[in-house]
PDB file of N, CA and C in Angstrom:
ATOM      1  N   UNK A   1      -8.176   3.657 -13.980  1.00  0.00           N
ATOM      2  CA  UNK A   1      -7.115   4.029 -13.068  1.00  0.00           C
ATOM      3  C   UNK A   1      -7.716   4.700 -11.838  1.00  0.00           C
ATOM      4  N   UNK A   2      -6.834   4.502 -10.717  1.00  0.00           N
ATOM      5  CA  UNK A   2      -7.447   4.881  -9.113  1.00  0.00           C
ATOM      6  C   UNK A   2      -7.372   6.359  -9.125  1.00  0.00           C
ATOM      7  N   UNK A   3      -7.952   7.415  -9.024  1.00  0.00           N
ATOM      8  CA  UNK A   3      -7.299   8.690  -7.912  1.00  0.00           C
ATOM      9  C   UNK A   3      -6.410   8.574  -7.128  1.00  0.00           C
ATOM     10  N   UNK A   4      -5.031   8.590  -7.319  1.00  0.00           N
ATOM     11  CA  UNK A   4      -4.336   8.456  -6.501  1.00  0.00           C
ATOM     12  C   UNK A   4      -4.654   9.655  -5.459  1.00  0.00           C
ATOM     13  N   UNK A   5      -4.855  10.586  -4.958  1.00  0.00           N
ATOM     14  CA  UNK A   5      -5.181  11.696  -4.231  1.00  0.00           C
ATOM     15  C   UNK A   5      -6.304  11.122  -3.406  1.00  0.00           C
ATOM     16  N   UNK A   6      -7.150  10.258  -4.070  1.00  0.00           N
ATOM     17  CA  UNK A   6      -8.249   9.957  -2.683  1.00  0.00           C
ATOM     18  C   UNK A   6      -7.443   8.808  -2.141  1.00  0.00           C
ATOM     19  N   UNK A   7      -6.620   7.978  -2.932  1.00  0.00           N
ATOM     20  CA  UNK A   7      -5.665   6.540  -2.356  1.00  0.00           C
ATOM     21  C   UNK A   7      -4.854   7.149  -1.152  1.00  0.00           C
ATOM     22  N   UNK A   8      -4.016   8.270  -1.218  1.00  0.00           N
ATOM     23  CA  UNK A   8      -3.243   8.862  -0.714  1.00  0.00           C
ATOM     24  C   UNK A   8      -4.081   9.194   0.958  1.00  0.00           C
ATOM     25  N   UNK A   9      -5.244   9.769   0.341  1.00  0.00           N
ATOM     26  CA  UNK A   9      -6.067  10.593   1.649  1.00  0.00           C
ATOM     27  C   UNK A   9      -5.990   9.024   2.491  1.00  0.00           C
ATOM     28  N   UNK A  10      -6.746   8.326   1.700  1.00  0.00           N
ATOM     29  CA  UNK A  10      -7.365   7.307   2.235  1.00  0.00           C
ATOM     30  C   UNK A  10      -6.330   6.310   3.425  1.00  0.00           C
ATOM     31  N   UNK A  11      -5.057   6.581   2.854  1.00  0.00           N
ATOM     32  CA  UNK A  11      -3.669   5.710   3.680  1.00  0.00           C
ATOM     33  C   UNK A  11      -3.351   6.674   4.618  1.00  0.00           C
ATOM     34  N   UNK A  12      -4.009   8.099   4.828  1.00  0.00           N
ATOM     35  CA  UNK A  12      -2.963   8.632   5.757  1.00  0.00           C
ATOM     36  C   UNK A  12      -3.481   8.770   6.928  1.00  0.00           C
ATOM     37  N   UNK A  13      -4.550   8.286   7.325  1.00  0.00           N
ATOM     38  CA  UNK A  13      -5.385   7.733   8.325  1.00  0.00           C
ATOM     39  C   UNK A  13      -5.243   6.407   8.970  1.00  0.00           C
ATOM     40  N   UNK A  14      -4.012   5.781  10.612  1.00  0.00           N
ATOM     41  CA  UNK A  14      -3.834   5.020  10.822  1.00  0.00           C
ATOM     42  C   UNK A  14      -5.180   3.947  10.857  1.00  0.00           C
ATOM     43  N   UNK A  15      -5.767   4.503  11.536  1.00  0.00           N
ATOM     44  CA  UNK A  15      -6.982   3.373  11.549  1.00  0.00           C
ATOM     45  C   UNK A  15      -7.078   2.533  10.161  1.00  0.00           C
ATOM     46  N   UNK A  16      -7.440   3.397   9.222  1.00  0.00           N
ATOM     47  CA  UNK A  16      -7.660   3.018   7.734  1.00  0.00           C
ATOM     48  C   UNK A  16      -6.163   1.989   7.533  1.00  0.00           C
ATOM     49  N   UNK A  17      -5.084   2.256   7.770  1.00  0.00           N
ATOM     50  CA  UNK A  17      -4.002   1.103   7.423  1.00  0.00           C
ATOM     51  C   UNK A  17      -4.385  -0.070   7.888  1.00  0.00           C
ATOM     52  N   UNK A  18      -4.647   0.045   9.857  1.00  0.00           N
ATOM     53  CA  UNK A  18      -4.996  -1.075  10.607  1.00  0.00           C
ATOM     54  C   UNK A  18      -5.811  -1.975   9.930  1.00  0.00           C
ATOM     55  N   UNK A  19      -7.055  -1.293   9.450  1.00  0.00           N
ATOM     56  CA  UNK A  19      -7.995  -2.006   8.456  1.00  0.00           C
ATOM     57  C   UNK A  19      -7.594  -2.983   7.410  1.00  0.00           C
ATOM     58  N   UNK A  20      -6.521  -1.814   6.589  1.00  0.00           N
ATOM     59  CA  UNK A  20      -5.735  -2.609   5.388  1.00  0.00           C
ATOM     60  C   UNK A  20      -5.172  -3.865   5.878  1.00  0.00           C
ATOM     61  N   UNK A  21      -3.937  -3.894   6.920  1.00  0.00           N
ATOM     62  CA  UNK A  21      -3.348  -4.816   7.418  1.00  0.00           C
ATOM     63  C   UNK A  21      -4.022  -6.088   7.265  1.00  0.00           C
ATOM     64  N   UNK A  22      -4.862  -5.791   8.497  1.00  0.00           N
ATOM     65  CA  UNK A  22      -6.155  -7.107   8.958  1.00  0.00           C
ATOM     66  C   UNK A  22      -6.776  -7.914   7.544  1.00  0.00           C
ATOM     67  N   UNK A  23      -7.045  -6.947   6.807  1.00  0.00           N
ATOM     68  CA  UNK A  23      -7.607  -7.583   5.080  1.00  0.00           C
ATOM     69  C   UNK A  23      -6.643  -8.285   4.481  1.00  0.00           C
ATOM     70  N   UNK A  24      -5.399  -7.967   4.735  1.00  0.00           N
ATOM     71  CA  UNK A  24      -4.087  -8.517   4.354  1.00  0.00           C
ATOM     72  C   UNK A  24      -3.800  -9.536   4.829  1.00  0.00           C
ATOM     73  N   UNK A  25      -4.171  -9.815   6.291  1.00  0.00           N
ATOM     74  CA  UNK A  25      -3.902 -10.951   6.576  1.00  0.00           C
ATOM     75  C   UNK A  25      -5.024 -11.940   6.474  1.00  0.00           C
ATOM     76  N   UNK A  26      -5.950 -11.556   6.514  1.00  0.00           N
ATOM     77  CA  UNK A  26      -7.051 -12.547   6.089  1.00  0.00           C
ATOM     78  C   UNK A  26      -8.130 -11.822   5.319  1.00  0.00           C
ATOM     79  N   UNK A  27      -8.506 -11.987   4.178  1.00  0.00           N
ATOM     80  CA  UNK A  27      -9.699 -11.136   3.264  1.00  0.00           C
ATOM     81  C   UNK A  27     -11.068 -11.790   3.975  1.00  0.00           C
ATOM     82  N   UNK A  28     -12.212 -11.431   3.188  1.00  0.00           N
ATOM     83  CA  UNK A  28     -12.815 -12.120   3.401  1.00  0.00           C
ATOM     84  C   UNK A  28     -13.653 -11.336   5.030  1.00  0.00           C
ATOM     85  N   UNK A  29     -13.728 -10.523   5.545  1.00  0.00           N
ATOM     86  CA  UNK A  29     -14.143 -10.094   7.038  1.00  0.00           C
ATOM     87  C   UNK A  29     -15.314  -9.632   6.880  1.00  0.00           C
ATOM     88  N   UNK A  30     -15.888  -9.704   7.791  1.00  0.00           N
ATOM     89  CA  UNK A  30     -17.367  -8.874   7.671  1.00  0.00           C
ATOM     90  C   UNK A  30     -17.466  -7.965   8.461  1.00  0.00           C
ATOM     91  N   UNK A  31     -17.726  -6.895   8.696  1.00  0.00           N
ATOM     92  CA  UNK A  31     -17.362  -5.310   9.475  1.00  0.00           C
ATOM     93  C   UNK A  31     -17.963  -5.630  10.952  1.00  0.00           C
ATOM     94  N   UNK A  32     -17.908  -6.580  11.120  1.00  0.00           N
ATOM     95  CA  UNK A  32     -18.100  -7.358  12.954  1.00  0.00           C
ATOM     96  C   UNK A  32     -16.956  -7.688  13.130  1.00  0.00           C
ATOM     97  N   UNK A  33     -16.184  -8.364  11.860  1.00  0.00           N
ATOM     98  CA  UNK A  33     -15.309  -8.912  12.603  1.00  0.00           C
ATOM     99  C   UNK A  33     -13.663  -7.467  12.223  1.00  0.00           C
ATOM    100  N   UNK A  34     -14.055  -7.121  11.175  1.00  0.00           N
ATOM    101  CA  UNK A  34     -13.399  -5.934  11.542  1.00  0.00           C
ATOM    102  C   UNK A  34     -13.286  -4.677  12.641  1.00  0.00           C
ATOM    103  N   UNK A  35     -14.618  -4.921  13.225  1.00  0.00           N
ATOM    104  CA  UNK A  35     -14.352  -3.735  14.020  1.00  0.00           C
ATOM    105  C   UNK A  35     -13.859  -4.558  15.837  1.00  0.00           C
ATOM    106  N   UNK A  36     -13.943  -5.996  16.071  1.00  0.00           N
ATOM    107  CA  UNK A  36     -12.732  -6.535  16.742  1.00  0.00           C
ATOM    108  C   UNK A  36     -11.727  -6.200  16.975  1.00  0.00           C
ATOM    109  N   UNK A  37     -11.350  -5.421  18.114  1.00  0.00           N
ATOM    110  CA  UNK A  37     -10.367  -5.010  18.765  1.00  0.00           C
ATOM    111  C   UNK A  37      -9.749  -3.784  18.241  1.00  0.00           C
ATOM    112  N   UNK A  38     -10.655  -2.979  17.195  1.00  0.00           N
ATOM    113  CA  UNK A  38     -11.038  -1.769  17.399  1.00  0.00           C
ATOM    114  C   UNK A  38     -11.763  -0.529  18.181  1.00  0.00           C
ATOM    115  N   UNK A  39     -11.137   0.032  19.178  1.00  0.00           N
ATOM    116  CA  UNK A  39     -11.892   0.771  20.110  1.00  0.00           C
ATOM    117  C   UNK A  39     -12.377   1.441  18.939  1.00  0.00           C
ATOM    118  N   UNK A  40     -13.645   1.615  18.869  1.00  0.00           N
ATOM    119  CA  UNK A  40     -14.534   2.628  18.240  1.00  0.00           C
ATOM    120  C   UNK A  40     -15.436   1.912  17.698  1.00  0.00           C
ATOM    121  N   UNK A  41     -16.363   2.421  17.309  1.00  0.00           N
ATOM    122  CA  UNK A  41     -17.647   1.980  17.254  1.00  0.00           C
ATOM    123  C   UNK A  41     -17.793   1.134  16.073  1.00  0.00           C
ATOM    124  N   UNK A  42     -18.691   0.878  15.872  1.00  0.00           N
ATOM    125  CA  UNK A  42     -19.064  -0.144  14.851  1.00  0.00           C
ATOM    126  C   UNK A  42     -19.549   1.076  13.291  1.00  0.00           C
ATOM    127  N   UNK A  43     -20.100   2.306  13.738  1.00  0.00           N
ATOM    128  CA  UNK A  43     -20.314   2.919  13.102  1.00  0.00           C
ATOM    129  C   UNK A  43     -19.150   3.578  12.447  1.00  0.00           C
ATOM    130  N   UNK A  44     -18.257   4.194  13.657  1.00  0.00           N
ATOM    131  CA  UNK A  44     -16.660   4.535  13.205  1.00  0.00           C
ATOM    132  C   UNK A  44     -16.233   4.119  11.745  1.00  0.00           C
ATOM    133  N   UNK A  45     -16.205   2.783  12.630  1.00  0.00           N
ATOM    134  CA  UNK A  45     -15.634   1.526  11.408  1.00  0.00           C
ATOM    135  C   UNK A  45     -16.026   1.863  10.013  1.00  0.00           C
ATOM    136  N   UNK A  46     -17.569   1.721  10.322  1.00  0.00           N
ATOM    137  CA  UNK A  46     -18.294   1.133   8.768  1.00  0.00           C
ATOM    138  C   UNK A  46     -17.959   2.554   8.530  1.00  0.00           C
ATOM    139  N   UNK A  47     -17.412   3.949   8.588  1.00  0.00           N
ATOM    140  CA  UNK A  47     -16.908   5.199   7.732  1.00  0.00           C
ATOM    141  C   UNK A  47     -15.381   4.923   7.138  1.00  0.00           C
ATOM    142  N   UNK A  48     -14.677   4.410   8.072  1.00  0.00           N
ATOM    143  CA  UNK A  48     -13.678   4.138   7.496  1.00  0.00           C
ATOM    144  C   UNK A  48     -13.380   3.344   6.293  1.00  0.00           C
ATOM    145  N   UNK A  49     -14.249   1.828   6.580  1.00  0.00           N
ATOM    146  CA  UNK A  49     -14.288   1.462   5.573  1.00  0.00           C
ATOM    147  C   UNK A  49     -15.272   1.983   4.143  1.00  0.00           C
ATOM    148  N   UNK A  50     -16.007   2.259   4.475  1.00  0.00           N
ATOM    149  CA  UNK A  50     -16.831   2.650   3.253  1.00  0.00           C
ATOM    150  C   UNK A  50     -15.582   3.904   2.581  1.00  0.00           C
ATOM    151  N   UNK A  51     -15.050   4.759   3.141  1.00  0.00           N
ATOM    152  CA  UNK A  51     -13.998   5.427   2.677  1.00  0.00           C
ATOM    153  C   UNK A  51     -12.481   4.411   2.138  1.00  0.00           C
ATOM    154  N   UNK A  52     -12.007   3.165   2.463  1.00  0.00           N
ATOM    155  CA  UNK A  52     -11.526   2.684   1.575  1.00  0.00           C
ATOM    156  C   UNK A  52     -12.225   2.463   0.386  1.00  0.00           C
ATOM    157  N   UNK A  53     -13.418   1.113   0.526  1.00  0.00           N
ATOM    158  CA  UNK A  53     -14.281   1.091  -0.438  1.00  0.00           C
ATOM    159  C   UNK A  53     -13.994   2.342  -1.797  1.00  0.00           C
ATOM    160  N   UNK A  54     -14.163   3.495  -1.109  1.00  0.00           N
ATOM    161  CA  UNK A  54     -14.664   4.494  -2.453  1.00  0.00           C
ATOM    162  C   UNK A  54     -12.950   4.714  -3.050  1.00  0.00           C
ATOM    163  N   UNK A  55     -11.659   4.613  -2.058  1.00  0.00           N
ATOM    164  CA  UNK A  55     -10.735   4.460  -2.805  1.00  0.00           C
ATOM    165  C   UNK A  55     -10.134   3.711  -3.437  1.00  0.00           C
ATOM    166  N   UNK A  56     -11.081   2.129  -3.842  1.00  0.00           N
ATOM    167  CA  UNK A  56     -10.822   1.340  -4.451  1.00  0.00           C
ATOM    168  C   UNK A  56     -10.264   0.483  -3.984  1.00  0.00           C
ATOM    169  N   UNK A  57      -9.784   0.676  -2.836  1.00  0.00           N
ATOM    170  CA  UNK A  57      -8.727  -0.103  -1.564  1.00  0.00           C
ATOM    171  C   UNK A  57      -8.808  -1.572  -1.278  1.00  0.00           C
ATOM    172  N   UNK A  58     -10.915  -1.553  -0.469  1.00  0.00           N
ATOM    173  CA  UNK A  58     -11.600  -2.238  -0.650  1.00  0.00           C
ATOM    174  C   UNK A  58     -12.521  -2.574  -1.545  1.00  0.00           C
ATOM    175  N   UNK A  59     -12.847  -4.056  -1.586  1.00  0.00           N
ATOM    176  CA  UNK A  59     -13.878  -4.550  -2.590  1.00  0.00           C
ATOM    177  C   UNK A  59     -14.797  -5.130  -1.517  1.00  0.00           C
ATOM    178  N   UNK A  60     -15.866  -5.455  -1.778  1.00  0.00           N
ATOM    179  CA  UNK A  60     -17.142  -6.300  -1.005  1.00  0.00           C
ATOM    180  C   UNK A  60     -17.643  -7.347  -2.146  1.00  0.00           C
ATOM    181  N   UNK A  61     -17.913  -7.925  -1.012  1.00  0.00           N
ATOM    182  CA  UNK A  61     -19.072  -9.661  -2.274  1.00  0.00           C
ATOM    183  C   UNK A  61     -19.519  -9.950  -0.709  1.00  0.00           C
ATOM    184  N   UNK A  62     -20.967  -9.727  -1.691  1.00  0.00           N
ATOM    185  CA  UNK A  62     -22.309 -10.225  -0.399  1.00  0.00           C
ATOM    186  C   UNK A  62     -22.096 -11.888  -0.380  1.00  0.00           C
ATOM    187  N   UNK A  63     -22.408 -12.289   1.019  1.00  0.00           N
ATOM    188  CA  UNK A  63     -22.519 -13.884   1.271  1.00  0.00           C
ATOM    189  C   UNK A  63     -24.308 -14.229   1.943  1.00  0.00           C
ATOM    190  N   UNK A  64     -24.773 -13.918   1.389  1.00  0.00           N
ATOM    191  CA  UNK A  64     -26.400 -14.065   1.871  1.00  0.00           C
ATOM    192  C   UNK A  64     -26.920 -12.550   2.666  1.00  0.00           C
ATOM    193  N   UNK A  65     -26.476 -12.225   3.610  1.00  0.00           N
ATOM    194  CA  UNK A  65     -26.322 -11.354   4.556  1.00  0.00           C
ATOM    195  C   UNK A  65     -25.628 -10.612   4.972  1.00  0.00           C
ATOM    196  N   UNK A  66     -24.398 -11.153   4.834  1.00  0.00           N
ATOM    197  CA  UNK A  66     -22.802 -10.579   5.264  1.00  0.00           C
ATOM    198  C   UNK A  66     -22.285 -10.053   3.785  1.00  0.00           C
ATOM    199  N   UNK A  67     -21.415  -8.944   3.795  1.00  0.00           N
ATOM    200  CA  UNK A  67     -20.686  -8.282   3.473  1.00  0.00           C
ATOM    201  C   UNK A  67     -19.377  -8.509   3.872  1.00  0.00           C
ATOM    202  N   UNK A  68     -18.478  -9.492   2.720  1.00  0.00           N
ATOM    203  CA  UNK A  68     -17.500  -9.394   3.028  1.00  0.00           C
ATOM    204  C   UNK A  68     -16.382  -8.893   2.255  1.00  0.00           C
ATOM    205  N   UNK A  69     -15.440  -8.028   3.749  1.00  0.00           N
ATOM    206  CA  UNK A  69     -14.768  -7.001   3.122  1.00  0.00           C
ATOM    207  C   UNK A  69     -13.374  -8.034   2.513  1.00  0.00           C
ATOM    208  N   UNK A  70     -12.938  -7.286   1.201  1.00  0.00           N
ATOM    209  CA  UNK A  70     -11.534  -7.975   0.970  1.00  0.00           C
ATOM    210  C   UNK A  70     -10.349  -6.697   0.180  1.00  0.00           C
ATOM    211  N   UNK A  71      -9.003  -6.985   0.335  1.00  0.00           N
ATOM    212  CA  UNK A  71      -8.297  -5.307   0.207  1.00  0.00           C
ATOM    213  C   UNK A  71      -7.840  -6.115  -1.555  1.00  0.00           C
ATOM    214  N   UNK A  72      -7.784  -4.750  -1.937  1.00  0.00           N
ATOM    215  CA  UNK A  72      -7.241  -4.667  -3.011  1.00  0.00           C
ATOM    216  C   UNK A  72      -6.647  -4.000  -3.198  1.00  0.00           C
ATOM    217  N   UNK A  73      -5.775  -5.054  -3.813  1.00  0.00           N
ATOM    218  CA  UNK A  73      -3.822  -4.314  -3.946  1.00  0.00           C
ATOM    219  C   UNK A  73      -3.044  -3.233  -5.088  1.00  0.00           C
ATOM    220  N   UNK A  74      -4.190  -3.132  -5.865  1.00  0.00           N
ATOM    221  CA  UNK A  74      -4.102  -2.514  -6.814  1.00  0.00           C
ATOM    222  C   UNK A  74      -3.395  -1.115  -7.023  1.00  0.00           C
ATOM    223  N   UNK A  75      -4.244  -0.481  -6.193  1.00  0.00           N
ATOM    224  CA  UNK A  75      -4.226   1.460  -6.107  1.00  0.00           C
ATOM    225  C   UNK A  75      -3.072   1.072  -5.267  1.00  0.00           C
ATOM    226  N   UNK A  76      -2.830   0.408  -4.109  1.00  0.00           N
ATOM    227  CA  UNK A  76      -0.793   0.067  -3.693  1.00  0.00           C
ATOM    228  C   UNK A  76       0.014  -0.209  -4.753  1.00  0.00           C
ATOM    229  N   UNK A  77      -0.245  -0.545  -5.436  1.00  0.00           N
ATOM    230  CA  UNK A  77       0.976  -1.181  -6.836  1.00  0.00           C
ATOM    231  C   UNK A  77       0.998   0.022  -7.216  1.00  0.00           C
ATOM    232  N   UNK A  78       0.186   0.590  -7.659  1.00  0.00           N
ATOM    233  CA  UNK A  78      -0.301   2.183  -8.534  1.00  0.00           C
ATOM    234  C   UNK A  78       0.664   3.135  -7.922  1.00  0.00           C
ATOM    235  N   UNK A  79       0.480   3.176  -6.915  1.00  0.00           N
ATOM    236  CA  UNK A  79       1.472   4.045  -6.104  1.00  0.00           C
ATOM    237  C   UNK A  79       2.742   3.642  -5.904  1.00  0.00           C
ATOM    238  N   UNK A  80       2.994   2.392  -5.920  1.00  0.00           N
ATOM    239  CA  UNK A  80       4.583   1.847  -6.063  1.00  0.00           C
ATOM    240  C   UNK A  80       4.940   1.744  -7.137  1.00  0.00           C
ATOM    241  N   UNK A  81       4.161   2.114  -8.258  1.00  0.00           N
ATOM    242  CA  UNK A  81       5.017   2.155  -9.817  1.00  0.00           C
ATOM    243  C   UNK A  81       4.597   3.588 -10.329  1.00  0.00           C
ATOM    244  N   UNK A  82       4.197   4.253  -9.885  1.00  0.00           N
ATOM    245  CA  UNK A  82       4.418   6.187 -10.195  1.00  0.00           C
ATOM    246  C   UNK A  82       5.215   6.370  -8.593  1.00  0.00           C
ATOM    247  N   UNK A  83       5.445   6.155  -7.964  1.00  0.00           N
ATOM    248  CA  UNK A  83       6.406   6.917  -6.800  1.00  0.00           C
ATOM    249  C   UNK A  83       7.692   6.387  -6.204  1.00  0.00           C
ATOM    250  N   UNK A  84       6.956   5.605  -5.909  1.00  0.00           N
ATOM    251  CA  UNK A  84       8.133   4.706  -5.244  1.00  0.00           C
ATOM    252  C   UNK A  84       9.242   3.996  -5.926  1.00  0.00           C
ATOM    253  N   UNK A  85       8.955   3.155  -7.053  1.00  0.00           N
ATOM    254  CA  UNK A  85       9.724   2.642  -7.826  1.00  0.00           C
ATOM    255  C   UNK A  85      10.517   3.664  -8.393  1.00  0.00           C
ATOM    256  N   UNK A  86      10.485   4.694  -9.323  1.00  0.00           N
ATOM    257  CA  UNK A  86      11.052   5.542  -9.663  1.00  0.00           C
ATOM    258  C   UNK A  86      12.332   5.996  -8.845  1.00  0.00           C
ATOM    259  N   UNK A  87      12.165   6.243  -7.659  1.00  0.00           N
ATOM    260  CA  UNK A  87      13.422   6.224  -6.593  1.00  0.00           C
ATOM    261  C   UNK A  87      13.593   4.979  -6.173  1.00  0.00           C
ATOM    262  N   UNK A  88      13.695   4.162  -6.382  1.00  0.00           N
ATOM    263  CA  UNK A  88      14.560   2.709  -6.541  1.00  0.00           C
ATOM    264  C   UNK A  88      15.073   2.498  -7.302  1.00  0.00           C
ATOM    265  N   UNK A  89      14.302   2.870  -8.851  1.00  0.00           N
ATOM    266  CA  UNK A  89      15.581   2.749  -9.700  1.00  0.00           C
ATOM    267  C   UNK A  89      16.414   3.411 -10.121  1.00  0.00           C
ATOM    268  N   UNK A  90      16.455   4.967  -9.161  1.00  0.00           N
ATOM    269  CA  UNK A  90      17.621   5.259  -8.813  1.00  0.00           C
ATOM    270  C   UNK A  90      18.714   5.082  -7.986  1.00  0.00           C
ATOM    271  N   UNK A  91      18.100   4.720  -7.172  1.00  0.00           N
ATOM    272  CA  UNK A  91      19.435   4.167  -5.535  1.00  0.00           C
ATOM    273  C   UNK A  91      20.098   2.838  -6.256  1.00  0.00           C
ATOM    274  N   UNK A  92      18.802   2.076  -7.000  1.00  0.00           N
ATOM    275  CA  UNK A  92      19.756   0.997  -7.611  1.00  0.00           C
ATOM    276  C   UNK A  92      20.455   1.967  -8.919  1.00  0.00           C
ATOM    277  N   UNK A  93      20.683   2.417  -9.979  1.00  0.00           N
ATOM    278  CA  UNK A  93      21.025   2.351 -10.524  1.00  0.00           C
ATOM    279  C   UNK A  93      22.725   3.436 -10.098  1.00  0.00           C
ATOM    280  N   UNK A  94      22.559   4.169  -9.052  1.00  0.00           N
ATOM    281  CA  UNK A  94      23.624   4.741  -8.339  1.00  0.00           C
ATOM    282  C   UNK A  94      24.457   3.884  -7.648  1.00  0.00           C
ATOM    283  N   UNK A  95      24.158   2.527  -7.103  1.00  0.00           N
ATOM    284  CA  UNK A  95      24.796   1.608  -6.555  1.00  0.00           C
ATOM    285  C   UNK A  95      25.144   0.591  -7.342  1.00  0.00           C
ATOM    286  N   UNK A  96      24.615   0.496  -9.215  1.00  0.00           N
ATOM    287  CA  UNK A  96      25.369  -0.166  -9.817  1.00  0.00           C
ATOM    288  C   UNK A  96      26.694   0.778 -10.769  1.00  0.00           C
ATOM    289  N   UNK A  97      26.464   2.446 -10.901  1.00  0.00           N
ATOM    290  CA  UNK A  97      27.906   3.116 -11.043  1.00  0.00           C
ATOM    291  C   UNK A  97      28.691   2.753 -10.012  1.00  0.00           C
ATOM    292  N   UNK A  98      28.579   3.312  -8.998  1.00  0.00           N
ATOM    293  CA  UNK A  98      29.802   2.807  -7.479  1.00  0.00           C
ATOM    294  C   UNK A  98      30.407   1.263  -7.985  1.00  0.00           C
ATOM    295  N   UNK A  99      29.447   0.401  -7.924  1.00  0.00           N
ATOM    296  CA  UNK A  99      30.007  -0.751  -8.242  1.00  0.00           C
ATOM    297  C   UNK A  99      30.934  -0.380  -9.397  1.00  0.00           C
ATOM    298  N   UNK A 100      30.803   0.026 -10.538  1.00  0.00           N
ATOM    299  CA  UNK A 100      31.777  -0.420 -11.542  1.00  0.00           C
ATOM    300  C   UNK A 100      32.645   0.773 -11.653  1.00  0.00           C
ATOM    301  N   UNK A 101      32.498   1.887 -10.900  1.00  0.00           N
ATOM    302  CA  UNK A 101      33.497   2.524 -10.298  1.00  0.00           C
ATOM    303  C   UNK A 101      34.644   1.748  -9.474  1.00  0.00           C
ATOM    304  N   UNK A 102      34.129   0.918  -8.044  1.00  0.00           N
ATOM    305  CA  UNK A 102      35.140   0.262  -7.639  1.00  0.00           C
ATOM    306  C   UNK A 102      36.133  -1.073  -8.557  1.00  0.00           C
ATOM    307  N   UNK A 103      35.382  -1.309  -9.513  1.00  0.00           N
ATOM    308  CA  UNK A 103      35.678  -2.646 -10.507  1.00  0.00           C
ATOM    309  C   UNK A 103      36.529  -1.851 -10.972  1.00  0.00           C
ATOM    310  N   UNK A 104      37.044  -1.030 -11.351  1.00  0.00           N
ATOM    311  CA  UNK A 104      37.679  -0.560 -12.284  1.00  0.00           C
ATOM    312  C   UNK A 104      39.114  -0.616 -11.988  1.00  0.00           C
ATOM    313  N   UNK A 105      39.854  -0.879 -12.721  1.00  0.00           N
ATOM    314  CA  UNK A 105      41.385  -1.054 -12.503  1.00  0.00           C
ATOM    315  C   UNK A 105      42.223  -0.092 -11.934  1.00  0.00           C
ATOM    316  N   UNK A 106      43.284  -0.437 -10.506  1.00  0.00           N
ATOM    317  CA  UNK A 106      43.714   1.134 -10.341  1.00  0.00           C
ATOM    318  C   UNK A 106      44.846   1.490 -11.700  1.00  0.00           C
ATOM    319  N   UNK A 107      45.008   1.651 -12.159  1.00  0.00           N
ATOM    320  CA  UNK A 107      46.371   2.108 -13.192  1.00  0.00           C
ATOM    321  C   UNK A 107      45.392   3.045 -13.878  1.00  0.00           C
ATOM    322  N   UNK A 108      43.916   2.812 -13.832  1.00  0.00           N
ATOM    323  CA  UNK A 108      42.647   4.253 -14.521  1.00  0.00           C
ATOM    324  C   UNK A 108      42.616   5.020 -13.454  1.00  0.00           C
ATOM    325  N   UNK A 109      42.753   4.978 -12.443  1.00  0.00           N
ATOM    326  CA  UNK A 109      42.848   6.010 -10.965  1.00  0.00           C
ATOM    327  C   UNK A 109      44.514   6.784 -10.856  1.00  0.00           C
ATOM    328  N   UNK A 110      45.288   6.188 -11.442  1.00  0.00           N
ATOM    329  CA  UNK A 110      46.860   6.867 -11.336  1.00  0.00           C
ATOM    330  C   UNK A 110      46.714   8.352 -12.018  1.00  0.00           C
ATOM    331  N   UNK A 111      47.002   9.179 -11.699  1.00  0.00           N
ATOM    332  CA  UNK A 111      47.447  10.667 -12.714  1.00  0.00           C
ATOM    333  C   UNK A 111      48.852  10.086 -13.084  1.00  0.00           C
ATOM    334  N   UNK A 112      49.257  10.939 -14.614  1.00  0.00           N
ATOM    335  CA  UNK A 112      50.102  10.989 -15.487  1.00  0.00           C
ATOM    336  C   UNK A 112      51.458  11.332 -14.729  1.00  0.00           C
TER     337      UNK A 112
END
């Protein structure tokens, strides 16, 4: 299981999302082509990422020379099934009482 606390650190740094994104839309990058249309250095970069890396975020697989970066979705699921989900299945389960609150027949809404 991830640290969620370094997952957490690790997302609350826009750059570090930007990163995520880009992996999201295409895996597979090599920290040249990640740091593309990133103002900041190439060195910048390779901290940021090496700081996903250690939150499990990212994975690497060498291609001869290249290092290519790819995101892993994992420690996100992790965090959407201890946090997030939990308050979903409350809003849903509050919006399926209402529902069968309104279902309900008025002659159960009349006083005596």
């Amino acid at each position: 299981m991830t640290d969620l606390d370094t997952v957490f650190r690790a997302l609350a740094d826009p750059t570090r999302r930007r990163v995520l994104d880009r992996l999201h839309e295409r895996g597979g990058q090599t920290l040249a082509e990640l740091c593309a249309g990133l103002e900041m250095s190439r060195q910048a970069v390779s901290k940021h990422v090496a700081l996903l890396e250690s939150a499990g975020l990212v994975s690497t697989v060498r291609r001869g020379r290249e290092k290519l970066h790819h995101l892993d979705p994992v420690p996100i699921q992790e965090i959407h099934d201890r946090w997030i989900g939990k308050f979903e299945r409350s809003r849903v389960q509050a919006v399926t009482r209402l529902r069968a609150a309104l279902e309900e027949p008025d002659d159960q809404h009349e006083r005596p």
